[in-house]
PDB file of N, CA and C in Angstrom:
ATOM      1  N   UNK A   1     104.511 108.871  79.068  1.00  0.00           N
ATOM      2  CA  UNK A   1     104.739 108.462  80.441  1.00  0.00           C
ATOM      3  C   UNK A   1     105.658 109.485  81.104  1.00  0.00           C
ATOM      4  N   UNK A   2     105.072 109.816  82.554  1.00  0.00           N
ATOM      5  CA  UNK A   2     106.194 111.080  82.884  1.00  0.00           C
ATOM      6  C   UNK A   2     106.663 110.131  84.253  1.00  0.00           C
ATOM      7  N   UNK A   3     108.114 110.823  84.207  1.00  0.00           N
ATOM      8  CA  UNK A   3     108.883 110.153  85.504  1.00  0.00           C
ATOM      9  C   UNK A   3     108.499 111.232  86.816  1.00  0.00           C
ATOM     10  N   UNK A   4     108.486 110.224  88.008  1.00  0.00           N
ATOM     11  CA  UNK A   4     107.930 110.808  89.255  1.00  0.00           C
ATOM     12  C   UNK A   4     109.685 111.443  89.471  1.00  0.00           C
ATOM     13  N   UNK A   5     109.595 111.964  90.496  1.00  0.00           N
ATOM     14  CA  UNK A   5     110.757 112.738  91.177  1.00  0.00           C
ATOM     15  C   UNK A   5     111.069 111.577  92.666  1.00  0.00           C
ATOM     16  N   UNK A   6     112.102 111.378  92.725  1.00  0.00           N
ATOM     17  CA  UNK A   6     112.331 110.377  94.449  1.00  0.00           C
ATOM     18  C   UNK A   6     112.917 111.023  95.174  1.00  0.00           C
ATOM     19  N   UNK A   7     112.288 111.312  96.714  1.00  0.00           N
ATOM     20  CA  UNK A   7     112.853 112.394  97.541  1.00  0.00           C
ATOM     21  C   UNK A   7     112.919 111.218  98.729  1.00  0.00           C
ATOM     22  N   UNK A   8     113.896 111.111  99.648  1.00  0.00           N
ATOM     23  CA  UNK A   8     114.174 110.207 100.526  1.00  0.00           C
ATOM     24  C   UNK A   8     114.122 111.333 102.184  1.00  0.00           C
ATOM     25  N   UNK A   9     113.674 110.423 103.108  1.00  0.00           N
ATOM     26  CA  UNK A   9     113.153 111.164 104.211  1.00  0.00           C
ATOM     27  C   UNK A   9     115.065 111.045 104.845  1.00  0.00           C
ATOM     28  N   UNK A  10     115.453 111.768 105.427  1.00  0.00           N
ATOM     29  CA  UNK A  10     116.744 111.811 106.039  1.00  0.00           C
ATOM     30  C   UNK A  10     117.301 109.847 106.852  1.00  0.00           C
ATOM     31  N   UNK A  11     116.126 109.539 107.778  1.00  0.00           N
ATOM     32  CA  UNK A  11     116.716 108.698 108.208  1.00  0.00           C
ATOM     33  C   UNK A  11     116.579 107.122 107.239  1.00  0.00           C
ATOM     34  N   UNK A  12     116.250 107.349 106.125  1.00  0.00           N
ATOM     35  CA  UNK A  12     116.702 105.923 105.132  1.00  0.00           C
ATOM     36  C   UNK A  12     117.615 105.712 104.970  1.00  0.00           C
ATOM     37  N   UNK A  13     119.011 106.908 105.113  1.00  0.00           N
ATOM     38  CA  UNK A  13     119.897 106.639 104.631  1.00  0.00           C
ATOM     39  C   UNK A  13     120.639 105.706 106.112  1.00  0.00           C
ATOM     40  N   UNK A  14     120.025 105.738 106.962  1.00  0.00           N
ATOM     41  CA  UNK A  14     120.202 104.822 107.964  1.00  0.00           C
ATOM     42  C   UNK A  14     119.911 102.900 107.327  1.00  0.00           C
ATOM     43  N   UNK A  15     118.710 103.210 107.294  1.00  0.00           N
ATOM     44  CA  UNK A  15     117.774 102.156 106.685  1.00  0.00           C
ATOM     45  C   UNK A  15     118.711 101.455 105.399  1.00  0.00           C
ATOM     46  N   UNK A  16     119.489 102.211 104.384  1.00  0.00           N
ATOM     47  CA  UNK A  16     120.281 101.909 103.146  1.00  0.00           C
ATOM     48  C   UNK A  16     121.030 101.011 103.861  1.00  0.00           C
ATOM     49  N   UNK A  17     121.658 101.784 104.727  1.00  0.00           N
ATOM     50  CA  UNK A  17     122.877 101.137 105.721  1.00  0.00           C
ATOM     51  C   UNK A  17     122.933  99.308 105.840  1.00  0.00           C
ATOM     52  N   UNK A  18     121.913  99.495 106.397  1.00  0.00           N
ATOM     53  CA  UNK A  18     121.949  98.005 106.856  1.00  0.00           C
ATOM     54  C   UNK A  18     121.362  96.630 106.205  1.00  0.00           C
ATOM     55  N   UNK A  19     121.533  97.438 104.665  1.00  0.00           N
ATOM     56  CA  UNK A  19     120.870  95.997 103.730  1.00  0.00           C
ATOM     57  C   UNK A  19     122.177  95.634 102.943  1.00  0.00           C
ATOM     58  N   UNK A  20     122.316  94.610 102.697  1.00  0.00           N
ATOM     59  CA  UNK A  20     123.792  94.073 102.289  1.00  0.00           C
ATOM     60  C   UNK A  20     123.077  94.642 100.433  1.00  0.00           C
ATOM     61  N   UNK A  21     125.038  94.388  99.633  1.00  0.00           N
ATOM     62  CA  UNK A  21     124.779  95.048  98.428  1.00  0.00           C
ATOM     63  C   UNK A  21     124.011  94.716  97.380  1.00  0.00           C
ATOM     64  N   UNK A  22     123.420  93.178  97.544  1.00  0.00           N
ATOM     65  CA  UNK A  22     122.638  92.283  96.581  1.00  0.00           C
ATOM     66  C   UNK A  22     120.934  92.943  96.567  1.00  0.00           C
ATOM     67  N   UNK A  23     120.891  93.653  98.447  1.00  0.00           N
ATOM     68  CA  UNK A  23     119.598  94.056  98.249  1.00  0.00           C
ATOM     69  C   UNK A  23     119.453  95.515  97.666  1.00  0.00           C
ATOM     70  N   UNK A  24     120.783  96.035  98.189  1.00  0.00           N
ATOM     71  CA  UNK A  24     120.709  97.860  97.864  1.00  0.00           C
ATOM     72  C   UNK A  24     120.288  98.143  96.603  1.00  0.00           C
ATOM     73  N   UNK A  25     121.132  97.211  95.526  1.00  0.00           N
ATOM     74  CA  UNK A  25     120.844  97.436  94.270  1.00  0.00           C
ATOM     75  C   UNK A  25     119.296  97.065  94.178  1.00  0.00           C
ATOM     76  N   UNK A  26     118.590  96.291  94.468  1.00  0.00           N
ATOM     77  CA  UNK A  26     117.726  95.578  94.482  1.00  0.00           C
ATOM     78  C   UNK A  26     116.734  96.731  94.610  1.00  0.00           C
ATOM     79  N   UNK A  27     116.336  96.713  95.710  1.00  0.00           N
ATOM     80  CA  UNK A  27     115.762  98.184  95.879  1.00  0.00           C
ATOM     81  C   UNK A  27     115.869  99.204  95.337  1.00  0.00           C
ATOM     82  N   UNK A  28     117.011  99.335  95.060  1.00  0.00           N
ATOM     83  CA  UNK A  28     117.431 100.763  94.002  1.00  0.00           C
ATOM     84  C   UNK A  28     116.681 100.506  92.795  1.00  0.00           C
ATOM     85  N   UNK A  29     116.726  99.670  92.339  1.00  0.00           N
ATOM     86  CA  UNK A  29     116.635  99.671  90.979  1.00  0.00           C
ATOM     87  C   UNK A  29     114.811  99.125  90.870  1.00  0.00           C
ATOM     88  N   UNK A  30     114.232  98.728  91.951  1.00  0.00           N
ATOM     89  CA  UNK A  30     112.699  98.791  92.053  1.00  0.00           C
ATOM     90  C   UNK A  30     112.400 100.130  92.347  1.00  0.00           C
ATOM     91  N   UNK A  31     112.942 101.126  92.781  1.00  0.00           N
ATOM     92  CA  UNK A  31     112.470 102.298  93.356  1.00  0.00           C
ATOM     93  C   UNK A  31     112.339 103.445  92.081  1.00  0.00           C
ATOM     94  N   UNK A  32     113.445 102.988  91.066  1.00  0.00           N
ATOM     95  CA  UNK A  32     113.857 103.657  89.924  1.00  0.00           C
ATOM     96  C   UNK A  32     112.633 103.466  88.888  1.00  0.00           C
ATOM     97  N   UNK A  33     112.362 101.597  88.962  1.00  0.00           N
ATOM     98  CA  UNK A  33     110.968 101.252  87.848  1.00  0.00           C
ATOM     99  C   UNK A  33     109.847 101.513  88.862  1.00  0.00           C
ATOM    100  N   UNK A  34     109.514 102.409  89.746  1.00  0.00           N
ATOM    101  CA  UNK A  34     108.139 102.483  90.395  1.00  0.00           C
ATOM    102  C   UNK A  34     108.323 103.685  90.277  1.00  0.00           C
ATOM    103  N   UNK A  35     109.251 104.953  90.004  1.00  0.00           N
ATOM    104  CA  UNK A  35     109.681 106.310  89.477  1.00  0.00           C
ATOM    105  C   UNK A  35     109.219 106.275  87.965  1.00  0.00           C
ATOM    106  N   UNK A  36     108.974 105.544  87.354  1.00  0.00           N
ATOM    107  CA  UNK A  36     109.004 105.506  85.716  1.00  0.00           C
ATOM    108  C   UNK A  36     107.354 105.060  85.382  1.00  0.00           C
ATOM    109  N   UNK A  37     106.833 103.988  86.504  1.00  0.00           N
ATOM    110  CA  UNK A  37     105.529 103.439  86.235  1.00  0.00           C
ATOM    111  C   UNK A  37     104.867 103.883  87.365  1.00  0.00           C
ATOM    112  N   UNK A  38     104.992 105.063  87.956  1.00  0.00           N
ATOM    113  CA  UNK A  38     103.639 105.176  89.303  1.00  0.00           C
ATOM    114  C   UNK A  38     102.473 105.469  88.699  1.00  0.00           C
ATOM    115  N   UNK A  39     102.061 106.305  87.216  1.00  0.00           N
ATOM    116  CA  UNK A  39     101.130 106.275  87.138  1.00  0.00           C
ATOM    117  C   UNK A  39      99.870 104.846  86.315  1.00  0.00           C
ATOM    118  N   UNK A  40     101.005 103.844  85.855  1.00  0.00           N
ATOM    119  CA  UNK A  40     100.444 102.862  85.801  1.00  0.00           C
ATOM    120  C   UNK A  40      99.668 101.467  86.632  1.00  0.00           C
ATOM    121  N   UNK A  41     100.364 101.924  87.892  1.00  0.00           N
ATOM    122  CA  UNK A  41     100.473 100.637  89.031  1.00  0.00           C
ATOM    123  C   UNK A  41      99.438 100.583  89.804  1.00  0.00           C
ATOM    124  N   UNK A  42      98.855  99.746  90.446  1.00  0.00           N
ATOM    125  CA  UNK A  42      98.073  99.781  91.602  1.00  0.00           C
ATOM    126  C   UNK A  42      99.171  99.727  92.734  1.00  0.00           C
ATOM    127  N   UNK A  43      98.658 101.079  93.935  1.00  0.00           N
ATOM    128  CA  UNK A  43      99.807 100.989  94.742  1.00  0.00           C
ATOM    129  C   UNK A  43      98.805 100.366  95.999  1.00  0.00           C
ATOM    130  N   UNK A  44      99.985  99.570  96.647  1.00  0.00           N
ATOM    131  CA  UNK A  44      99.756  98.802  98.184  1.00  0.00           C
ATOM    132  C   UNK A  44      99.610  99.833  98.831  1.00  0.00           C
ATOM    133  N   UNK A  45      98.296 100.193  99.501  1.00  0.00           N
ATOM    134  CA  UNK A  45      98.200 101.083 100.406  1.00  0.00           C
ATOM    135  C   UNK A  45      98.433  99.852 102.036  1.00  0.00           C
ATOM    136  N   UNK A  46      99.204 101.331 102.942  1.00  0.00           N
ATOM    137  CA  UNK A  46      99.165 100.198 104.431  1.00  0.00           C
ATOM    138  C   UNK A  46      97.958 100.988 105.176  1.00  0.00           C
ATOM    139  N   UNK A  47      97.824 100.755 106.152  1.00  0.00           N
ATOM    140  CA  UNK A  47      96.469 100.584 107.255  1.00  0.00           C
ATOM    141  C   UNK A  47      97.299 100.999 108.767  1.00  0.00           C
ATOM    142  N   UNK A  48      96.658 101.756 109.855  1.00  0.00           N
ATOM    143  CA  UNK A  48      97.357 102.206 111.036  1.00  0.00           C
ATOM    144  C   UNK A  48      97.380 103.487 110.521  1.00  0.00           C
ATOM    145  N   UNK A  49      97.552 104.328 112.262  1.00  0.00           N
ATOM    146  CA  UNK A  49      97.541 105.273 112.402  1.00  0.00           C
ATOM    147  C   UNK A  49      98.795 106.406 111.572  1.00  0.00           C
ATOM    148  N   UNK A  50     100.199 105.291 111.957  1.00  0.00           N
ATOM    149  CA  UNK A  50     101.953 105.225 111.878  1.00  0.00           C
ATOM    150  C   UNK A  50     101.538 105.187 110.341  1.00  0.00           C
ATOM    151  N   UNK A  51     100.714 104.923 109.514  1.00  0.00           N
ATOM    152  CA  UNK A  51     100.825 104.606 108.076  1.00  0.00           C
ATOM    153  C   UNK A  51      99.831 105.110 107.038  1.00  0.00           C
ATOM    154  N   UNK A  52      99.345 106.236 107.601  1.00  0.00           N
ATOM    155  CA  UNK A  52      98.319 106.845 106.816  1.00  0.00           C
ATOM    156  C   UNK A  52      98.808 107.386 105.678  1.00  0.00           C
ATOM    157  N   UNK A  53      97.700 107.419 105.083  1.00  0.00           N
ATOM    158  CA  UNK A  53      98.688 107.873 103.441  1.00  0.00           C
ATOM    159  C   UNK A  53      99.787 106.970 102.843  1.00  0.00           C
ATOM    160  N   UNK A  54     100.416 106.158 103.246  1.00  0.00           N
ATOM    161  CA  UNK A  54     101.277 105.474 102.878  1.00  0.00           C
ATOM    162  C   UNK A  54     101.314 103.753 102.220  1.00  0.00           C
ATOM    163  N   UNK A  55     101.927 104.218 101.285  1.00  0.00           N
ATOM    164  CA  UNK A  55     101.821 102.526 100.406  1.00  0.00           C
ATOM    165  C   UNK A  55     103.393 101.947 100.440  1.00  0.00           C
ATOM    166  N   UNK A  56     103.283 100.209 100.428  1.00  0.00           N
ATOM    167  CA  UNK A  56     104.302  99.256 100.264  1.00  0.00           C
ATOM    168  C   UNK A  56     104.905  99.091  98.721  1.00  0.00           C
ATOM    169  N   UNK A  57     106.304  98.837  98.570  1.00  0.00           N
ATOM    170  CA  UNK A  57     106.770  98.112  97.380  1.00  0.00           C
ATOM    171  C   UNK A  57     107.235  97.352  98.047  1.00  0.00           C
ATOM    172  N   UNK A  58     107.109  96.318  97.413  1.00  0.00           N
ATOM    173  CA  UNK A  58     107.743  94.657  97.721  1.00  0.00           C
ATOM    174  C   UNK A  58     108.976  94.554  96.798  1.00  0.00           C
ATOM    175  N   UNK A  59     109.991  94.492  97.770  1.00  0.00           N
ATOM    176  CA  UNK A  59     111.330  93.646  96.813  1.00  0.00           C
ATOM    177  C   UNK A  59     111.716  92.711  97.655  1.00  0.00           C
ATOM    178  N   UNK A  60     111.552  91.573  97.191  1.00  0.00           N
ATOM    179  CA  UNK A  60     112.261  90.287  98.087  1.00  0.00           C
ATOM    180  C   UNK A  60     111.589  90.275  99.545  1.00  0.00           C
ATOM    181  N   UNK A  61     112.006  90.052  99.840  1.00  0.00           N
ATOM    182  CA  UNK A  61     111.911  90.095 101.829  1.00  0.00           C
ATOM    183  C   UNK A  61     112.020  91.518 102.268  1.00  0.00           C
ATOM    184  N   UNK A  62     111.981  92.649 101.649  1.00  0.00           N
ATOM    185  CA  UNK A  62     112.152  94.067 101.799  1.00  0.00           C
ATOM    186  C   UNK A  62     111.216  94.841 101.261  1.00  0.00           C
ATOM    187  N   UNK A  63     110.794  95.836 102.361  1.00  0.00           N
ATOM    188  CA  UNK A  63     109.662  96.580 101.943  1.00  0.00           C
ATOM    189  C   UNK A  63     110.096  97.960 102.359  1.00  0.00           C
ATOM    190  N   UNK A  64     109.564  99.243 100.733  1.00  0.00           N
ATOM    191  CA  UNK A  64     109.828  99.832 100.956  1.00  0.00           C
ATOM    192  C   UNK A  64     108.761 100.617 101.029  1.00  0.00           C
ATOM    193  N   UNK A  65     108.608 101.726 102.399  1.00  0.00           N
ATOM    194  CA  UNK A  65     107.278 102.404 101.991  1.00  0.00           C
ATOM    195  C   UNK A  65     107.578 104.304 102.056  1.00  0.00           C
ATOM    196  N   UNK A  66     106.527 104.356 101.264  1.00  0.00           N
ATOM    197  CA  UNK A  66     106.655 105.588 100.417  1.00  0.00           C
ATOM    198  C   UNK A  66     105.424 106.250 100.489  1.00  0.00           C
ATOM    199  N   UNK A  67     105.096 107.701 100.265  1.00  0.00           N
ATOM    200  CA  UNK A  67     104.269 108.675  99.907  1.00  0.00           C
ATOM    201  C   UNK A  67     103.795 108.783  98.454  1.00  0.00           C
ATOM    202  N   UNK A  68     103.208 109.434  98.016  1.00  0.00           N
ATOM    203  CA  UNK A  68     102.716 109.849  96.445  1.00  0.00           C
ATOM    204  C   UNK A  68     102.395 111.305  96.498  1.00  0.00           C
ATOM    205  N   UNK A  69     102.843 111.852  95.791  1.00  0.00           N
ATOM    206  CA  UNK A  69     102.146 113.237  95.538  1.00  0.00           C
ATOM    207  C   UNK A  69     102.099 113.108  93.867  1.00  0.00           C
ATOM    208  N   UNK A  70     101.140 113.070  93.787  1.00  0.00           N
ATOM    209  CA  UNK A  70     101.019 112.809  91.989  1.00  0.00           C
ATOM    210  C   UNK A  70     100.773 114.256  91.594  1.00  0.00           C
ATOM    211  N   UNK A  71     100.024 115.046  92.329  1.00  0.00           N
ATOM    212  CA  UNK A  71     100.061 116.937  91.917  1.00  0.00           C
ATOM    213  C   UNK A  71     101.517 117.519  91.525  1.00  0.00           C
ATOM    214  N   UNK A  72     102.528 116.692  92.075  1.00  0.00           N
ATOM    215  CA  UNK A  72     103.972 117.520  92.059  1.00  0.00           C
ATOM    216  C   UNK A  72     104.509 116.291  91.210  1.00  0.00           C
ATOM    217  N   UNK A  73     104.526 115.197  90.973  1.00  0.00           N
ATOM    218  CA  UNK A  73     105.184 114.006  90.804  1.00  0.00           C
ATOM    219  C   UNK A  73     106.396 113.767  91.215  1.00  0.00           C
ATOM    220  N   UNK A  74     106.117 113.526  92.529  1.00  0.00           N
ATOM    221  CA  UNK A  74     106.634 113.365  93.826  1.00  0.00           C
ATOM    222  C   UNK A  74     106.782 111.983  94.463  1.00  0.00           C
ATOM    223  N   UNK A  75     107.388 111.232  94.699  1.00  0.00           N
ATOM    224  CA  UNK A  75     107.417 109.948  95.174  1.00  0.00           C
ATOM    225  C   UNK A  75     108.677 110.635  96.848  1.00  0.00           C
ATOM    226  N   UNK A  76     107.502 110.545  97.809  1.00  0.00           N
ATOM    227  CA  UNK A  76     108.776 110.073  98.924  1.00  0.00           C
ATOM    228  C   UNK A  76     108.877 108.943  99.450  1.00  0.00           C
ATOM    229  N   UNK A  77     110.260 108.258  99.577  1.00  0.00           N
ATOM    230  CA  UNK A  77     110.470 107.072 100.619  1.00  0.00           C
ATOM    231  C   UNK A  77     111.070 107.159 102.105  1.00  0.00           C
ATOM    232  N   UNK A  78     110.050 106.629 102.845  1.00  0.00           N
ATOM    233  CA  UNK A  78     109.965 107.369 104.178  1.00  0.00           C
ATOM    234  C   UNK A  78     110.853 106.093 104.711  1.00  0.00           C
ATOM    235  N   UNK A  79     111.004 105.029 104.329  1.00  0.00           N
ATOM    236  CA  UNK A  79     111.513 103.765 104.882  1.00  0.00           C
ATOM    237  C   UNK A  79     111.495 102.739 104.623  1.00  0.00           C
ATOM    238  N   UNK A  80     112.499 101.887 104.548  1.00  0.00           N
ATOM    239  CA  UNK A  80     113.462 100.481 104.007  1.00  0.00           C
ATOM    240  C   UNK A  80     113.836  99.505 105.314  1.00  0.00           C
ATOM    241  N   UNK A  81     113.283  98.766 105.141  1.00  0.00           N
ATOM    242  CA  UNK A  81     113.440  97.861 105.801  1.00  0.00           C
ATOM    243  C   UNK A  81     112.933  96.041 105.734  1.00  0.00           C
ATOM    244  N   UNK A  82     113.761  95.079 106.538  1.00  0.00           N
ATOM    245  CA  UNK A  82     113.265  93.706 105.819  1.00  0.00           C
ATOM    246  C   UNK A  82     111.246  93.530 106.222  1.00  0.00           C
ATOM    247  N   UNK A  83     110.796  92.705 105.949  1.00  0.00           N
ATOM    248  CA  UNK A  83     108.854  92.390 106.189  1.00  0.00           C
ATOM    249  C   UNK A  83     109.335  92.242 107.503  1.00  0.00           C
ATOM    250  N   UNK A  84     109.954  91.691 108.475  1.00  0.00           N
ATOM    251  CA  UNK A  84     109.456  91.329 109.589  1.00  0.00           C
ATOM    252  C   UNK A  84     110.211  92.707 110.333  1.00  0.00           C
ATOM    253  N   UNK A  85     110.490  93.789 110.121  1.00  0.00           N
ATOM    254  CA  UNK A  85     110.762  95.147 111.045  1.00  0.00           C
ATOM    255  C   UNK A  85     109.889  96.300 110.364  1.00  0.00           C
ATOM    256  N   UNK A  86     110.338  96.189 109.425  1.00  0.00           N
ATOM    257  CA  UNK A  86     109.501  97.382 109.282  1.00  0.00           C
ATOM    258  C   UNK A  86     108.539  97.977 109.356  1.00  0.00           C
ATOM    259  N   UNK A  87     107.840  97.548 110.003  1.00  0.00           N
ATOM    260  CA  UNK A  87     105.784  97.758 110.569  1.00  0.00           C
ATOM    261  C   UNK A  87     106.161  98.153 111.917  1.00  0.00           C
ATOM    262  N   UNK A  88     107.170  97.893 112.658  1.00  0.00           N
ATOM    263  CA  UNK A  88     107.243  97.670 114.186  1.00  0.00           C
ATOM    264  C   UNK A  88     107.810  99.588 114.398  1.00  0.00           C
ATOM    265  N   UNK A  89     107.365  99.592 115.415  1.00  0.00           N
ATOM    266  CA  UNK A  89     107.436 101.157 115.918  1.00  0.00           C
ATOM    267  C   UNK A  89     108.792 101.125 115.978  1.00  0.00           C
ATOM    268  N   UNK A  90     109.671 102.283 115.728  1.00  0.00           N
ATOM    269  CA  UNK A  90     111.064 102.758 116.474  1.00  0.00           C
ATOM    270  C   UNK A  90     111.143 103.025 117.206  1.00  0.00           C
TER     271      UNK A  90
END
């Protein structure tokens, strides 16, 4: 099993910001076991223009969505946020 690489888009660390510490870890530590198992998983692809190429992880009420580059083993996370914002345009 090979571990993916996690590259974070600049403004998540916005997105980190505003999840209290029960979820940070939370996320952290789903982002870490989807780094270890991407090539086992079926990934949530999303739908829209804003979301091409791009798939969901579900933690709790928080979704994080991310890129794949499996040629580089590459995981980017483009954005963190709770189910009911994060679909909505900035």
């Amino acid at each position: 099993m090979s571990r993916y690489r996690i590259e974070y888009l600049r403004t998540v660390k916005d997105d980190v910001r505003h999840l209290g510490n029960r979820e940070r870890e939370a996320v952290k530590s789903k982002i870490v076991w989807l780094s270890e198992y991407a090539d086992d998983i079926s990934h949530l692809a999303l739908h829209g223009k804003r979301f091409r190429s791009t798939f969901k992880l579900r933690v709790g009420d928080y979704r994080v969505v991310y890129s794949l580059d499996r040629k580089r083993k590459v995981i980017l996370i483009e954005l963190i946020g709770h189910r009911s914002e994060v679909y909505r345009e900035r």
